[in-house]
C-alpha atoms as a PDB file:
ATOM      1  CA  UNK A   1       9.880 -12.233  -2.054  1.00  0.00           C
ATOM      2  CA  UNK A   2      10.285  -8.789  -3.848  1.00  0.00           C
ATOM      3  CA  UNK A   3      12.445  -6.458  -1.659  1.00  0.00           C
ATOM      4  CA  UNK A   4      10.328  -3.928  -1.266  1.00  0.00           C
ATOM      5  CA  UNK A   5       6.196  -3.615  -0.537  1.00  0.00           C
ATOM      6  CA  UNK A   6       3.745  -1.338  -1.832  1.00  0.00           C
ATOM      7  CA  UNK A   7       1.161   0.410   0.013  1.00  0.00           C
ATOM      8  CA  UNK A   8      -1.683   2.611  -1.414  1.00  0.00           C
ATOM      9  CA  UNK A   9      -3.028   5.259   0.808  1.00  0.00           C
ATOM     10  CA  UNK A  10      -4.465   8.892   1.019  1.00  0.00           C
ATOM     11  CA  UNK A  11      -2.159  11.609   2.410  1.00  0.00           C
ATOM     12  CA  UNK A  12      -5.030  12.018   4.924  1.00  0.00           C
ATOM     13  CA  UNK A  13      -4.079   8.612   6.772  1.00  0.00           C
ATOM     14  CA  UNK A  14      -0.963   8.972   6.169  1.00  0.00           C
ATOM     15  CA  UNK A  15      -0.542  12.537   8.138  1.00  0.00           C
ATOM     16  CA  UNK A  16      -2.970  11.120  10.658  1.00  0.00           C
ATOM     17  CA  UNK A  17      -0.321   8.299  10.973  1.00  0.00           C
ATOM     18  CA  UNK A  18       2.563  10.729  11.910  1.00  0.00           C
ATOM     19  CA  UNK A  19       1.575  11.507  15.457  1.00  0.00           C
ATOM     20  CA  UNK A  20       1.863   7.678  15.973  1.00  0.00           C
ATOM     21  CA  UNK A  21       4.774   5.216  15.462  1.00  0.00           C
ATOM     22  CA  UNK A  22       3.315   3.355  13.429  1.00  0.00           C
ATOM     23  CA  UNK A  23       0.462   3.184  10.696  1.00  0.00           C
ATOM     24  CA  UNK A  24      -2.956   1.443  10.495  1.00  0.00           C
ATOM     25  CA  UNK A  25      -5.617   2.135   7.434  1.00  0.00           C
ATOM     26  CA  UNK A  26      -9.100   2.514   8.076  1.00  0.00           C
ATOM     27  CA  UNK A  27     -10.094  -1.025   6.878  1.00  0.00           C
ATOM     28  CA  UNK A  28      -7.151  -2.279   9.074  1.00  0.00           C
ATOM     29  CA  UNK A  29      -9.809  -3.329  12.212  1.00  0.00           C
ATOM     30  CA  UNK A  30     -12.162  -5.000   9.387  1.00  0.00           C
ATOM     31  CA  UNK A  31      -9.662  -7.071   7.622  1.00  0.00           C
ATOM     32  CA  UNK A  32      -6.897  -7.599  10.466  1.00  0.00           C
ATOM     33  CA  UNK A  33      -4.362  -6.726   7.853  1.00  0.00           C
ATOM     34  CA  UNK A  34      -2.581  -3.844   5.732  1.00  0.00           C
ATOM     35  CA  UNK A  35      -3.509  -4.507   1.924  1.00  0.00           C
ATOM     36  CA  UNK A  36       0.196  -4.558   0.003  1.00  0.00           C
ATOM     37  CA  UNK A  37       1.018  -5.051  -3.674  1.00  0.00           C
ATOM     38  CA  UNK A  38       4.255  -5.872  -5.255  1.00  0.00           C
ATOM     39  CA  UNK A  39       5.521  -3.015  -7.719  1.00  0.00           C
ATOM     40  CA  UNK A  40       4.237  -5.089 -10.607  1.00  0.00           C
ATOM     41  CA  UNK A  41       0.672  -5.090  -9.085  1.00  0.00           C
ATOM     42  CA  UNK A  42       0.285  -1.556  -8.158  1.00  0.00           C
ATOM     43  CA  UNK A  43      -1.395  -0.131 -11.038  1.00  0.00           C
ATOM     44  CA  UNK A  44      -4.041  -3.250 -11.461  1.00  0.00           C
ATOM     45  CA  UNK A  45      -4.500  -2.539  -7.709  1.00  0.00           C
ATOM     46  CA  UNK A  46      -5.052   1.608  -8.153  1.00  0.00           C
ATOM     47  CA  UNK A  47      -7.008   0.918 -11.035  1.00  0.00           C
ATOM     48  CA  UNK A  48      -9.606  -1.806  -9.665  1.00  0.00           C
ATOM     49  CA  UNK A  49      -9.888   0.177  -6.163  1.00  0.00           C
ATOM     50  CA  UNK A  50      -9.283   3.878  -6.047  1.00  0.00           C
ATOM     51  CA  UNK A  51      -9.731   4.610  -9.994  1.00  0.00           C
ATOM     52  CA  UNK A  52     -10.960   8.294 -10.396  1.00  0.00           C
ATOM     53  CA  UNK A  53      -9.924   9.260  -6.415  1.00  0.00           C
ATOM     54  CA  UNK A  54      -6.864  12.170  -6.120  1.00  0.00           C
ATOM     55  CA  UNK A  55      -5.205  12.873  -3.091  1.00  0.00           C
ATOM     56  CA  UNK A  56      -3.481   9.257  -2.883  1.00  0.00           C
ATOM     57  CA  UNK A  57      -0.195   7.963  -2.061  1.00  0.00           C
ATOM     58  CA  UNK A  58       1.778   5.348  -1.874  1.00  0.00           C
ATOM     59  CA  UNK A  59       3.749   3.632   0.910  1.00  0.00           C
ATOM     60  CA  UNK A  60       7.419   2.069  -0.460  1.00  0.00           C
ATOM     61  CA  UNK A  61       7.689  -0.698   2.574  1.00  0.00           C
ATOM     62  CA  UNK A  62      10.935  -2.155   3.489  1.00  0.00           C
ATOM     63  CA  UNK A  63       9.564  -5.349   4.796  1.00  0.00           C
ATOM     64  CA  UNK A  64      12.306  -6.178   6.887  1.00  0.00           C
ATOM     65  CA  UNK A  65      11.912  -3.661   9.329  1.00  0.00           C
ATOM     66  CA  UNK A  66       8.316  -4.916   9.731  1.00  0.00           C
ATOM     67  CA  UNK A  67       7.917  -7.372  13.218  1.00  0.00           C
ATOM     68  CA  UNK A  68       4.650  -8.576  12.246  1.00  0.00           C
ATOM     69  CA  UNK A  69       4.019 -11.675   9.588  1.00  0.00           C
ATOM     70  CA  UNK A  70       3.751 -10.690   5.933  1.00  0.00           C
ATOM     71  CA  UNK A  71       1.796 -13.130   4.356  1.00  0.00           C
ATOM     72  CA  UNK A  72       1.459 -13.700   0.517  1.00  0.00           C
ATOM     73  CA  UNK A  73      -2.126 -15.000  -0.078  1.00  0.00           C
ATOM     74  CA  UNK A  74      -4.950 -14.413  -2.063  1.00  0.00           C
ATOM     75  CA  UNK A  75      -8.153 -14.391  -0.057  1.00  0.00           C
ATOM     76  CA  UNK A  76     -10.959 -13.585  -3.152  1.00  0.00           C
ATOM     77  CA  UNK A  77      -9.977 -16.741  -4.842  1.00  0.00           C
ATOM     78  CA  UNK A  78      -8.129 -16.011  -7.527  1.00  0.00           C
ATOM     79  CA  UNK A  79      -4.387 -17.242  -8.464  1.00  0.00           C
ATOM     80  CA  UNK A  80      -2.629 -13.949  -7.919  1.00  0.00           C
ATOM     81  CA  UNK A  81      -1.259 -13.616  -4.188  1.00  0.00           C
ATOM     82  CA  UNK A  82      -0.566 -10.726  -2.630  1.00  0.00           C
ATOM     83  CA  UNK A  83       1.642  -9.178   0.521  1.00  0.00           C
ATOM     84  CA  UNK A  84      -0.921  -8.884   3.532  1.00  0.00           C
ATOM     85  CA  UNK A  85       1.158  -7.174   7.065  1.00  0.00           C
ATOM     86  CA  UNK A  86      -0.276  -8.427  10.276  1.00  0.00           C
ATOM     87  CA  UNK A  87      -0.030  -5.761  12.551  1.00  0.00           C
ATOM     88  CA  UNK A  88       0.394  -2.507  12.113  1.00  0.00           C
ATOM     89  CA  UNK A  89       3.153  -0.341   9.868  1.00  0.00           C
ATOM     90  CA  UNK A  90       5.829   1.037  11.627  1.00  0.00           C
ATOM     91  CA  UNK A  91       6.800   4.383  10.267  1.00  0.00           C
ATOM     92  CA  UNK A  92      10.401   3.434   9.739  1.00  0.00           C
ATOM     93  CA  UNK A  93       9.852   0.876   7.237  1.00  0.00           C
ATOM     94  CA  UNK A  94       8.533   3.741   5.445  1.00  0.00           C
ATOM     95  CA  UNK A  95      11.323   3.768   3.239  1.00  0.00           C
ATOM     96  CA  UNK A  96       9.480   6.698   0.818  1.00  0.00           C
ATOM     97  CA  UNK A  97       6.097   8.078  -0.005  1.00  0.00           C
ATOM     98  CA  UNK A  98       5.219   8.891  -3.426  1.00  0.00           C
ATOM     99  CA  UNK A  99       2.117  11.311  -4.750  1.00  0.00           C
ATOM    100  CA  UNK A 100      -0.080   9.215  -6.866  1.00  0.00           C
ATOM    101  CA  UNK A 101      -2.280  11.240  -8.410  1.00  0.00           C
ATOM    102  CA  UNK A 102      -4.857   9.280 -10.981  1.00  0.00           C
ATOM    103  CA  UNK A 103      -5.118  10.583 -14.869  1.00  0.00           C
ATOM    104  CA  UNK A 104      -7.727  12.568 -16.178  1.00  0.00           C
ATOM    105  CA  UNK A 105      -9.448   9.677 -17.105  1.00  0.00           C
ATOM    106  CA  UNK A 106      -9.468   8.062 -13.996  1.00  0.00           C
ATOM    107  CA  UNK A 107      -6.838   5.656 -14.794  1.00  0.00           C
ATOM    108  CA  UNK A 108      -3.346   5.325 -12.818  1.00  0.00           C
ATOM    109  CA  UNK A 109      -0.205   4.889 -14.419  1.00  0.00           C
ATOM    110  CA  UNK A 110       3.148   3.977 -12.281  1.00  0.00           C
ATOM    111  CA  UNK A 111       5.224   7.102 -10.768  1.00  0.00           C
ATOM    112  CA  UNK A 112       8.663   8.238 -13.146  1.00  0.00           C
ATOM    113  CA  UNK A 113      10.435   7.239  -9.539  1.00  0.00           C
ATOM    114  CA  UNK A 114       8.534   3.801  -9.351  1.00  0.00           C
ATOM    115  CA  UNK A 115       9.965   2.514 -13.542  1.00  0.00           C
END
């Protein structure tokens, strides 16, 4: 497993997530689990799901300071698996956040901090 996990938020959630300890998207009571990428996945992720939104973020996730499972799956059916949390995000495996705001086109294109 990569060392680190990859969340992709808005700074909305994210604020709304500092009165808490932890963190827990929107989608979080739908699925039962946070969405994560590996580094290598982010941009295919931004791309696909939030292409054209501003105002996003994302989540550098040390996973072990997480208590719940992590699982790597893939539950659309395709070969690529992917980091799912369990439970919800404590804040202090928040190692960073880092703006991630899209191009002018739309597109994404990984953070100077993230290469």
């Amino acid at each position: 497993m990569e060392n680190k996990l990859y969340h992709i938020t808005t700074f909305q959630e994210w604020e709304a997530a500092q009165n808490y300890d932890e963190y827990q998207p929107q989608e979080f009571s739908n699925d039962g689990f946070i969405h994560c990428s590996y580094k290598h996945q982010l941009i295919r992720v931004a791309n696909f799901i939030f292409r054209g939104q501003n105002n996003l973020i994302i989540l550098v996730i040390d996973p072990n300071k997480i208590p719940s499972k992590i699982v790597t799956e893939n539950l659309e059916g395709g070969a690529e698996l992917f980091p799912h949390i369990y439970g919800k995000l404590p804040l202090k495996s928040v190692i960073s956040t880092i703006p991630f705001p899209c191009e002018l086109e739309g597109n994404f294109s990984l953070p100077a901090s993230l290469k």
